[in-house]
PDB file of N, CA and C in Angstrom:
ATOM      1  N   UNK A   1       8.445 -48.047 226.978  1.00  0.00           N
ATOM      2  CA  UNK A   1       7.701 -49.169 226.464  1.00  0.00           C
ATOM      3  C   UNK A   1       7.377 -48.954 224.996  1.00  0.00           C
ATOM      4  N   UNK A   2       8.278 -48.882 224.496  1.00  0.00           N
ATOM      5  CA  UNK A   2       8.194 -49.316 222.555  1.00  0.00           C
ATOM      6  C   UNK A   2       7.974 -50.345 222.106  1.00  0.00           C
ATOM      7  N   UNK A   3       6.295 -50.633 221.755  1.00  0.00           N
ATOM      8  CA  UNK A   3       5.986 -51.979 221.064  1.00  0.00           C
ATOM      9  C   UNK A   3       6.221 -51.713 219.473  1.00  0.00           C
ATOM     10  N   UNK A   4       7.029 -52.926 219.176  1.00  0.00           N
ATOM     11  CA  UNK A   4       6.791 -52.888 217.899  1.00  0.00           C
ATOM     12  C   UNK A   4       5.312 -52.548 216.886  1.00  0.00           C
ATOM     13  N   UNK A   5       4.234 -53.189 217.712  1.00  0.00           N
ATOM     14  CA  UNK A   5       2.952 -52.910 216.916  1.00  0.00           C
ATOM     15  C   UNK A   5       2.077 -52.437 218.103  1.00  0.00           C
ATOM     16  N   UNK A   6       0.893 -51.066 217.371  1.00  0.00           N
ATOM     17  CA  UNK A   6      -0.043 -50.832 218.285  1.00  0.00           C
ATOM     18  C   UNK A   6      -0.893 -50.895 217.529  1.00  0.00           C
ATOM     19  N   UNK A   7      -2.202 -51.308 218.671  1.00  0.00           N
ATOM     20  CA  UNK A   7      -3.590 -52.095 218.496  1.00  0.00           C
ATOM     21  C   UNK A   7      -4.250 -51.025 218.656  1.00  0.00           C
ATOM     22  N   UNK A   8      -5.696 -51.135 217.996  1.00  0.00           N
ATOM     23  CA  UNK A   8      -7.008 -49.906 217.918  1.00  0.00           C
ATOM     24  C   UNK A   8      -7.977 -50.566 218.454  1.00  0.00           C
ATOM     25  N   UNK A   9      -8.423 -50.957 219.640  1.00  0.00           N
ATOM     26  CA  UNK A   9      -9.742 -51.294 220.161  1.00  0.00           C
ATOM     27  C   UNK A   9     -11.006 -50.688 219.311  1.00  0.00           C
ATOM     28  N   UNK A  10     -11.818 -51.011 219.326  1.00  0.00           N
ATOM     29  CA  UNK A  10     -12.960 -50.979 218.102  1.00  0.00           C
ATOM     30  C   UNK A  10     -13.673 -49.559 218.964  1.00  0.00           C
ATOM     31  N   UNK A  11     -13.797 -49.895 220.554  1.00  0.00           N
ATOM     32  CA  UNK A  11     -14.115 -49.107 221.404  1.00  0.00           C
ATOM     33  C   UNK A  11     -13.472 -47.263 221.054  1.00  0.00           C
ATOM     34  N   UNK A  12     -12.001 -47.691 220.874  1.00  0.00           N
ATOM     35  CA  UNK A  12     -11.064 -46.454 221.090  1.00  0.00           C
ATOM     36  C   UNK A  12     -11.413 -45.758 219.647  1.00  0.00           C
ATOM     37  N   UNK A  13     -11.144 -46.635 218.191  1.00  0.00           N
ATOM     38  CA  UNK A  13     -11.602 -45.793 217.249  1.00  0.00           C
ATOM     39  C   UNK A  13     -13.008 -45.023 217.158  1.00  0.00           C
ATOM     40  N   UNK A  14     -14.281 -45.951 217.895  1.00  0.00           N
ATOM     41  CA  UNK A  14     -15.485 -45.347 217.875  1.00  0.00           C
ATOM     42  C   UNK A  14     -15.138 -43.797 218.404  1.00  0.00           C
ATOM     43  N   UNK A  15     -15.123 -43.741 219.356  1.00  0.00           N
ATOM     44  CA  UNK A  15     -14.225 -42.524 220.387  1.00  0.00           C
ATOM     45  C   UNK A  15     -13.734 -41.451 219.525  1.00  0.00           C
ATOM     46  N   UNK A  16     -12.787 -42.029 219.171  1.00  0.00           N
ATOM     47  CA  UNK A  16     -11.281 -41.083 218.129  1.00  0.00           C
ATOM     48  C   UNK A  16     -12.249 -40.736 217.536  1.00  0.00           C
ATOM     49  N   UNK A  17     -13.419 -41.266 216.669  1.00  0.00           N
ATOM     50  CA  UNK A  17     -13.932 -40.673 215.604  1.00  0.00           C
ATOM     51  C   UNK A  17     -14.752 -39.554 215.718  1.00  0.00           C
ATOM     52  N   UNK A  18     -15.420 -40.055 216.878  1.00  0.00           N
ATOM     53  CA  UNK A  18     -16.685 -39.214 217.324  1.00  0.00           C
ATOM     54  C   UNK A  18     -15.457 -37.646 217.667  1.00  0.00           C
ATOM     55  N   UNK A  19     -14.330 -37.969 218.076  1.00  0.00           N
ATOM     56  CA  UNK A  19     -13.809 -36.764 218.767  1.00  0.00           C
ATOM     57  C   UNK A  19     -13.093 -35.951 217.889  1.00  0.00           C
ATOM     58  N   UNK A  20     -12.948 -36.559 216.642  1.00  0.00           N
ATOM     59  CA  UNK A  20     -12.157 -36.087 216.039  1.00  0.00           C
ATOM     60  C   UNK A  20     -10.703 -36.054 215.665  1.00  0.00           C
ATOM     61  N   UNK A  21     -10.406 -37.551 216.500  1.00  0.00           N
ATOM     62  CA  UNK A  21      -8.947 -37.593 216.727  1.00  0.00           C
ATOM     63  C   UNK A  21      -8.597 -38.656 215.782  1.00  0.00           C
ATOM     64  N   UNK A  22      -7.507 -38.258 214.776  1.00  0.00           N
ATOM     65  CA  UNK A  22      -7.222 -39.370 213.640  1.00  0.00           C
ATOM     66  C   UNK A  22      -5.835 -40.877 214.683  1.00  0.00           C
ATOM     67  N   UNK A  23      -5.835 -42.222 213.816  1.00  0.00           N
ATOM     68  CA  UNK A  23      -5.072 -42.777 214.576  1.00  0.00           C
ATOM     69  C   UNK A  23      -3.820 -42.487 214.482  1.00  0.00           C
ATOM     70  N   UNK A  24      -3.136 -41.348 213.594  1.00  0.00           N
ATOM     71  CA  UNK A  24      -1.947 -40.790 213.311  1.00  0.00           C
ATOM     72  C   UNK A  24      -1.751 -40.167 214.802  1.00  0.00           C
ATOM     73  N   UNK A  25      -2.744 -39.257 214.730  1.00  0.00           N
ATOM     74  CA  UNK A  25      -2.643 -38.808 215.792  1.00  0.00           C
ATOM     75  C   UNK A  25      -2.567 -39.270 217.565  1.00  0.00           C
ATOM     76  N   UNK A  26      -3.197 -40.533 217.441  1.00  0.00           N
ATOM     77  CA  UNK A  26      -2.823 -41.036 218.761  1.00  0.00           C
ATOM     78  C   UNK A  26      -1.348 -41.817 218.099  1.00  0.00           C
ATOM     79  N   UNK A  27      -0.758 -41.948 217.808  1.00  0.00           N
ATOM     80  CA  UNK A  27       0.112 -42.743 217.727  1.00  0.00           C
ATOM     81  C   UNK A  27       1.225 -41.340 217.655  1.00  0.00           C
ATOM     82  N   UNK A  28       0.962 -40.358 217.499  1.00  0.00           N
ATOM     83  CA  UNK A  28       2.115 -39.433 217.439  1.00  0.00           C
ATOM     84  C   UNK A  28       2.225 -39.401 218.862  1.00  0.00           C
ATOM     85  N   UNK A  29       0.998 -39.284 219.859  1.00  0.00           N
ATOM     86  CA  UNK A  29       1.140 -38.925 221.146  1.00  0.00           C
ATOM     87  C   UNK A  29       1.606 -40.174 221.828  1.00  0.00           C
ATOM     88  N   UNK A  30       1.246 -41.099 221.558  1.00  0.00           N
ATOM     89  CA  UNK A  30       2.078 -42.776 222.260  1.00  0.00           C
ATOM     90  C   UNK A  30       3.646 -42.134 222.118  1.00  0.00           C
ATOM     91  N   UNK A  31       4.101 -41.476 220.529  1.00  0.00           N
ATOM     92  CA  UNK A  31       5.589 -41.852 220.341  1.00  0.00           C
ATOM     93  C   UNK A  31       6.510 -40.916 220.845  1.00  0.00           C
ATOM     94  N   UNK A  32       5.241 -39.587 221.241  1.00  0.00           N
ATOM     95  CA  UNK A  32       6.292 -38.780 221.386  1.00  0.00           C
ATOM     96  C   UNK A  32       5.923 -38.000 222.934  1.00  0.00           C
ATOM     97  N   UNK A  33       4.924 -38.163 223.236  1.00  0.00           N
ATOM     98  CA  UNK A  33       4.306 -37.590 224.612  1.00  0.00           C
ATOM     99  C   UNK A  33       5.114 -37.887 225.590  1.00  0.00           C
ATOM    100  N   UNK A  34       4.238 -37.431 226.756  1.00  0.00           N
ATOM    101  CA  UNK A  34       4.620 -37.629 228.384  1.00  0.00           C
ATOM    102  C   UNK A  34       3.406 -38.328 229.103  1.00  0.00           C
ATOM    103  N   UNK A  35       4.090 -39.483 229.848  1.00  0.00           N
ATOM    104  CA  UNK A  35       3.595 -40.235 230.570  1.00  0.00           C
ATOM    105  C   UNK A  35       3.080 -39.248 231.696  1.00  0.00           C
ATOM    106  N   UNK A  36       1.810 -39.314 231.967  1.00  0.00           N
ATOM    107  CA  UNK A  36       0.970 -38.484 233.153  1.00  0.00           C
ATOM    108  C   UNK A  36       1.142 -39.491 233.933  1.00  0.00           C
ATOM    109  N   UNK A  37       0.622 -40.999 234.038  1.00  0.00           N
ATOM    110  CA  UNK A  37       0.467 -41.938 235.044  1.00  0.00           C
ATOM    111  C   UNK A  37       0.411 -43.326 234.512  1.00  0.00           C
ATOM    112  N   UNK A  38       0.587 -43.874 235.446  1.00  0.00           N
ATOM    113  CA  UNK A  38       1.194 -45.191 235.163  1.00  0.00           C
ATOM    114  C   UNK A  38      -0.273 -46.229 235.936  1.00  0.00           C
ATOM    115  N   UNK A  39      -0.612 -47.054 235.160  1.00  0.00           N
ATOM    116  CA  UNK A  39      -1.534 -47.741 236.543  1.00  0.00           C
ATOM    117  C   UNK A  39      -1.277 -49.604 236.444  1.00  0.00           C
ATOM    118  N   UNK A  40      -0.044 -49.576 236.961  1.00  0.00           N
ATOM    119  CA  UNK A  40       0.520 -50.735 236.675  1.00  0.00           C
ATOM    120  C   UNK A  40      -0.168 -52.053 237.113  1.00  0.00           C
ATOM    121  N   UNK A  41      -1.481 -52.109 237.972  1.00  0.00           N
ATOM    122  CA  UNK A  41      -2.137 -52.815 238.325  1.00  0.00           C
ATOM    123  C   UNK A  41      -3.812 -53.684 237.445  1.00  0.00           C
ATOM    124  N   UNK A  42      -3.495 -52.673 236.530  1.00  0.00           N
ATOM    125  CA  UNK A  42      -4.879 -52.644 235.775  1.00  0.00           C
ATOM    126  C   UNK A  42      -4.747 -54.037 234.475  1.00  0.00           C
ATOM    127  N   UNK A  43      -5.869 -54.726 234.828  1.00  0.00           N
ATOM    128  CA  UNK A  43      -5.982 -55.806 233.909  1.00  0.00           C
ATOM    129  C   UNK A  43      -6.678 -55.962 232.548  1.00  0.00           C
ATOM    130  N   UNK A  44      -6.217 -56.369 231.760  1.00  0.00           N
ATOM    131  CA  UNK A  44      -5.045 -58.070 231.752  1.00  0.00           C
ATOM    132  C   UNK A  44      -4.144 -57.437 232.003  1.00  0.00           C
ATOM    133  N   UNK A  45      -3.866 -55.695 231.240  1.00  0.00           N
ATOM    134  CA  UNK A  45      -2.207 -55.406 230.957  1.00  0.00           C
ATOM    135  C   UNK A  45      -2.269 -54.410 231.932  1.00  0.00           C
ATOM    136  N   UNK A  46      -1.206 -53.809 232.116  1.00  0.00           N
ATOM    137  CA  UNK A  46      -0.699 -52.287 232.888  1.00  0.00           C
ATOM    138  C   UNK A  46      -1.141 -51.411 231.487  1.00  0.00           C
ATOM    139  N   UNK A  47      -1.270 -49.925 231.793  1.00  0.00           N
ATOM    140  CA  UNK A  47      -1.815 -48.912 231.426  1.00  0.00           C
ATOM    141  C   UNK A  47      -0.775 -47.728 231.753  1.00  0.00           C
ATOM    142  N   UNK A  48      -1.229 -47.181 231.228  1.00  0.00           N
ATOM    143  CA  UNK A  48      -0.703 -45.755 231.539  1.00  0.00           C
ATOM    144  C   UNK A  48      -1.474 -44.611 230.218  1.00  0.00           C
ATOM    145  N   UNK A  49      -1.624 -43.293 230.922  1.00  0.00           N
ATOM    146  CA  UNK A  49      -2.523 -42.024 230.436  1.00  0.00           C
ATOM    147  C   UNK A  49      -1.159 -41.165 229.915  1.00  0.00           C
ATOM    148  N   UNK A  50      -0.764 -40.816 228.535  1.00  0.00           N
ATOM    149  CA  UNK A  50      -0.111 -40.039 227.664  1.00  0.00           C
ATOM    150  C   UNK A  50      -0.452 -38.932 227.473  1.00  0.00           C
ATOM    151  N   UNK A  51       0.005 -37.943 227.116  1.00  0.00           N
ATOM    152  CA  UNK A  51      -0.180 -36.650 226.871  1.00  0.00           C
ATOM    153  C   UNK A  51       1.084 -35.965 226.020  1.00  0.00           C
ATOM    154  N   UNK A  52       0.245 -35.362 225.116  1.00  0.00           N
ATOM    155  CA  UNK A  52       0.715 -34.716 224.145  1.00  0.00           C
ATOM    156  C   UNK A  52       0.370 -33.408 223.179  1.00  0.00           C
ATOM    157  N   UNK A  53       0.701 -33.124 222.123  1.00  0.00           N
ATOM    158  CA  UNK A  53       0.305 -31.969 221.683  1.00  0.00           C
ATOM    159  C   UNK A  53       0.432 -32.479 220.105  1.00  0.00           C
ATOM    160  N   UNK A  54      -0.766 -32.235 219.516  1.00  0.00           N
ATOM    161  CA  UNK A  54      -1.114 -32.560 218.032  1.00  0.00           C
ATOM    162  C   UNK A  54      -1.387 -31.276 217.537  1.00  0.00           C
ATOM    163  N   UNK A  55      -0.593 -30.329 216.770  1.00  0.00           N
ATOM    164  CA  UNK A  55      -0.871 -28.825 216.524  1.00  0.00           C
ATOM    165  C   UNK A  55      -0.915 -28.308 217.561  1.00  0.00           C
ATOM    166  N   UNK A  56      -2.406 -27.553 217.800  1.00  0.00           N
ATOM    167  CA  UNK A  56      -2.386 -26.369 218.710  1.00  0.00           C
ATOM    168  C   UNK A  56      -3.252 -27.300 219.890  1.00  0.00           C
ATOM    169  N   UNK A  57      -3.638 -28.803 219.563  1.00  0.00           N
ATOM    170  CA  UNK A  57      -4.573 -29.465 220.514  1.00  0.00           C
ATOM    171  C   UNK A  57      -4.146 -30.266 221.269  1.00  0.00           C
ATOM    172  N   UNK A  58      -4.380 -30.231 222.382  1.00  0.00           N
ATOM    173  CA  UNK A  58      -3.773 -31.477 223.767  1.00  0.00           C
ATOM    174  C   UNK A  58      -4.380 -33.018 223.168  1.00  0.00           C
ATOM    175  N   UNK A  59      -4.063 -33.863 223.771  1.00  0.00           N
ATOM    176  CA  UNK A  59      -4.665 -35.195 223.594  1.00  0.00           C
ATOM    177  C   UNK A  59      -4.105 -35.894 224.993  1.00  0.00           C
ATOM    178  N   UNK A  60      -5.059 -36.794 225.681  1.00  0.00           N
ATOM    179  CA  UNK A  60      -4.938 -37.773 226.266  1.00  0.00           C
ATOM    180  C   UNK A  60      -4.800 -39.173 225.196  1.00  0.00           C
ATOM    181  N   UNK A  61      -4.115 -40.166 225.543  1.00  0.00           N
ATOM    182  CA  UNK A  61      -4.095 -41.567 224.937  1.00  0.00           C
ATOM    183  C   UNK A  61      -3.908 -42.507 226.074  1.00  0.00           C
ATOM    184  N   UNK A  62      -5.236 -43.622 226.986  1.00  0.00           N
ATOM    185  CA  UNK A  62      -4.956 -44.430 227.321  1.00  0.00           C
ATOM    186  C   UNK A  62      -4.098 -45.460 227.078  1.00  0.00           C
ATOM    187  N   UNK A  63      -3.392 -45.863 226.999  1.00  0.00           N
ATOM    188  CA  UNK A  63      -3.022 -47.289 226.482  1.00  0.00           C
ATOM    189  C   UNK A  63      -2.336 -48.563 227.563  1.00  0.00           C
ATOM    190  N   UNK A  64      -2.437 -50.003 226.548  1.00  0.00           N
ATOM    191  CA  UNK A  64      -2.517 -50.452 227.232  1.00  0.00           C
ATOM    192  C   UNK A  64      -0.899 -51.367 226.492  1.00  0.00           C
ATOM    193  N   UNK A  65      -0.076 -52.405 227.650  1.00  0.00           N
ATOM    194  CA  UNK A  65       1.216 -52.647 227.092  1.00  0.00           C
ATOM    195  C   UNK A  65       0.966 -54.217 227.144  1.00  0.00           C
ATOM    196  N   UNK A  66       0.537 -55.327 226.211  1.00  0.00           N
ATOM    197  CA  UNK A  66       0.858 -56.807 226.088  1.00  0.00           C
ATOM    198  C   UNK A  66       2.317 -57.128 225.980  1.00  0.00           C
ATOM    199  N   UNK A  67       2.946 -57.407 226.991  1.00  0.00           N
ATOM    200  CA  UNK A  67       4.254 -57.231 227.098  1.00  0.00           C
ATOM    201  C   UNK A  67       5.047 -58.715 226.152  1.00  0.00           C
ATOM    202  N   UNK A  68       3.834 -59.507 226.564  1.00  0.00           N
ATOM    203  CA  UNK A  68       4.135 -61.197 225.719  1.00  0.00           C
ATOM    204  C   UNK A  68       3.818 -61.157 224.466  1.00  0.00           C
ATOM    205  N   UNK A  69       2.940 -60.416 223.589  1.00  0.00           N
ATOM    206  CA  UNK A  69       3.123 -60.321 222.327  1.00  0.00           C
ATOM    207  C   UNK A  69       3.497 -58.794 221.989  1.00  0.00           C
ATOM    208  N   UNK A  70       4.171 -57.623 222.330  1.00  0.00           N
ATOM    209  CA  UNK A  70       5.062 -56.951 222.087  1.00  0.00           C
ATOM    210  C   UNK A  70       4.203 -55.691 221.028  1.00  0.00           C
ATOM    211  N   UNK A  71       3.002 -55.477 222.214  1.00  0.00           N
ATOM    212  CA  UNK A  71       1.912 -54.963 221.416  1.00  0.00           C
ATOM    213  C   UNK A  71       1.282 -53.759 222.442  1.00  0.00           C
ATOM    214  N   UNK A  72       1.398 -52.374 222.190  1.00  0.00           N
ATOM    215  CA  UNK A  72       0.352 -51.590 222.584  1.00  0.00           C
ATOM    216  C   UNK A  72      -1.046 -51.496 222.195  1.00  0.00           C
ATOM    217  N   UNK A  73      -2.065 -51.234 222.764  1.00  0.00           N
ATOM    218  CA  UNK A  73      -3.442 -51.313 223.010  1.00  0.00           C
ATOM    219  C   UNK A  73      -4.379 -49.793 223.159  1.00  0.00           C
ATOM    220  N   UNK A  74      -4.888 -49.485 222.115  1.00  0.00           N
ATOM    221  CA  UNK A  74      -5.377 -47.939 223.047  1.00  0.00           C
ATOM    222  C   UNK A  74      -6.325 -48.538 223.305  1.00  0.00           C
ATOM    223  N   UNK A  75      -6.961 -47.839 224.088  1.00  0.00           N
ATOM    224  CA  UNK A  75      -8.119 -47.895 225.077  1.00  0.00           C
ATOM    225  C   UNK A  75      -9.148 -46.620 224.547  1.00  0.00           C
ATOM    226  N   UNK A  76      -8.392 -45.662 225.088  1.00  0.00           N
ATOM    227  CA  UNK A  76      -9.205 -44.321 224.598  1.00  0.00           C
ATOM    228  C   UNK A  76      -8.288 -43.515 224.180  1.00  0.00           C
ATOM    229  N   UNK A  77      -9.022 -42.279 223.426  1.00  0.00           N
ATOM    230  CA  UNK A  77      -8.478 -41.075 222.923  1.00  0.00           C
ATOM    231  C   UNK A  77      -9.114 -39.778 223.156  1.00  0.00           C
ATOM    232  N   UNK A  78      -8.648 -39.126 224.096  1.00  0.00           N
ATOM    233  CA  UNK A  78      -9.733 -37.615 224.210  1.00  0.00           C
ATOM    234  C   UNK A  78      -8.862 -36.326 224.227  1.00  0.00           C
ATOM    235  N   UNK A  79      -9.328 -35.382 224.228  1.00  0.00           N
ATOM    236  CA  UNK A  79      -8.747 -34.077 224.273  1.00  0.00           C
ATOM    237  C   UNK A  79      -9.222 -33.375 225.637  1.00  0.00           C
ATOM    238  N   UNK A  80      -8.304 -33.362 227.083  1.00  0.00           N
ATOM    239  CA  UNK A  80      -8.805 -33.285 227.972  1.00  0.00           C
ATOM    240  C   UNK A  80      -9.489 -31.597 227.934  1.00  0.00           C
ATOM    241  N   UNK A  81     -10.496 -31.735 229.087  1.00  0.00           N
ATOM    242  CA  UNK A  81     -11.719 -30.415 229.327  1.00  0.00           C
ATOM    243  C   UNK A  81     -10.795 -29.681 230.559  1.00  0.00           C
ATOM    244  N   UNK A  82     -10.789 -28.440 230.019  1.00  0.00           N
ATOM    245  CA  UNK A  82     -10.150 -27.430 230.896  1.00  0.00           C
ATOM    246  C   UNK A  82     -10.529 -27.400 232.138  1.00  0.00           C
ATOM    247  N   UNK A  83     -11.751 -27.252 232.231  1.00  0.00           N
ATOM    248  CA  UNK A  83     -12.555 -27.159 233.352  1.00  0.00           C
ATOM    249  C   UNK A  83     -12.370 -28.711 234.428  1.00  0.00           C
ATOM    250  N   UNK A  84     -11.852 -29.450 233.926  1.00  0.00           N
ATOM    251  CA  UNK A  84     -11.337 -30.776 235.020  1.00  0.00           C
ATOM    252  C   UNK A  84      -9.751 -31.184 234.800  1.00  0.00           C
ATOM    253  N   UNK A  85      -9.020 -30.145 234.252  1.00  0.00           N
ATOM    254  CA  UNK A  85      -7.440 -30.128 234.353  1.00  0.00           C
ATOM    255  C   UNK A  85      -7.223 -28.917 234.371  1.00  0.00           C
ATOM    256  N   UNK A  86      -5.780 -28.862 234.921  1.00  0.00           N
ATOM    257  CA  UNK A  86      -5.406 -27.737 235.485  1.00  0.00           C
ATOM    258  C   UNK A  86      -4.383 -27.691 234.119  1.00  0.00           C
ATOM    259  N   UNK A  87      -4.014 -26.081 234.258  1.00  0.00           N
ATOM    260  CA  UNK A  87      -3.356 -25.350 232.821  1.00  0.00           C
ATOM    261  C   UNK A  87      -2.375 -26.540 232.250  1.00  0.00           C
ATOM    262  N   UNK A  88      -2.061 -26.371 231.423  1.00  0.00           N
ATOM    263  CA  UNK A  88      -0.981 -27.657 230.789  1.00  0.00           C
ATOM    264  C   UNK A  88      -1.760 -28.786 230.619  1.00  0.00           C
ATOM    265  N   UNK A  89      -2.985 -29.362 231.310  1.00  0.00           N
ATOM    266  CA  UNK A  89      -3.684 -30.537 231.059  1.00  0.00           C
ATOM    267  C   UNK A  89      -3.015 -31.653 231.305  1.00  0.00           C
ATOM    268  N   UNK A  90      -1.430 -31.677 232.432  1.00  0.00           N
ATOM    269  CA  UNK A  90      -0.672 -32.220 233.188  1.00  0.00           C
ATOM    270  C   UNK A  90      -1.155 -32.822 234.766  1.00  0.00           C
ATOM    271  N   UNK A  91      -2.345 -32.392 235.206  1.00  0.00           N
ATOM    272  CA  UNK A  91      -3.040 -32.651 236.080  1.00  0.00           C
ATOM    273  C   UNK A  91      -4.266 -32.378 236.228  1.00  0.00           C
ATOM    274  N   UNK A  92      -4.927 -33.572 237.075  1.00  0.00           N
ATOM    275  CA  UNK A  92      -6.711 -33.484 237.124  1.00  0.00           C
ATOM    276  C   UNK A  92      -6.740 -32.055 238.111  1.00  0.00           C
ATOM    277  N   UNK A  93      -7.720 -31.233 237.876  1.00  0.00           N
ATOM    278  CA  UNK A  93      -8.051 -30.321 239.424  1.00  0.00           C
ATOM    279  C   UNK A  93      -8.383 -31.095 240.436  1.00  0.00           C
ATOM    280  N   UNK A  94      -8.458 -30.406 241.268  1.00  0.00           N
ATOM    281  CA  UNK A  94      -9.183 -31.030 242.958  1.00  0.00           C
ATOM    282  C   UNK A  94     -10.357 -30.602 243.327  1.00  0.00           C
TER     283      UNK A  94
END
């Protein structure tokens, strides 16, 4: 899902900022990451949780896909907590 243009929810930059995460940086992980999950049900658009590596730091990137105007959406941006993913930050623990 390569949109020509991606969107910054006002929500997601508040986030990015507080966390430290520049929008270069979520957009490296949209372009170049791995899809963790897909949640094709979630409204208006389908979603899916990215993962990637910015230097030496993991990143999660919600995003979201407007398939009719040809537009990704982040949602959020975090750097997942060890302690609720398992090594690689490829899966939640149990």
């Amino acid at each position: 899902m390569a949109a020509e243009k991606v969107i910054f929810r006002v929500h997601a930059l508040q986030r990015m900022f507080e966390r430290g995460i520049t929008v270069e940086d979520a957009r490296r992980v949209i372009k170049t990451g791995e899809v963790l999950q897909d949640y094709p049900d979630d409204t208006p658009y389908p979603s899916r949780l990215v993962f990637g590596w910015v230097a030496e730091r993991p990143l999660h990137v919600v995003v979201a896909y407007n398939k009719a105007a040809g537009e990704e959406i982040v949602i959020t941006a975090y750097e997942p907590a060890p302690a609720q993913w398992e090594s690689g930050f490829k899966r939640r623990k149990r």
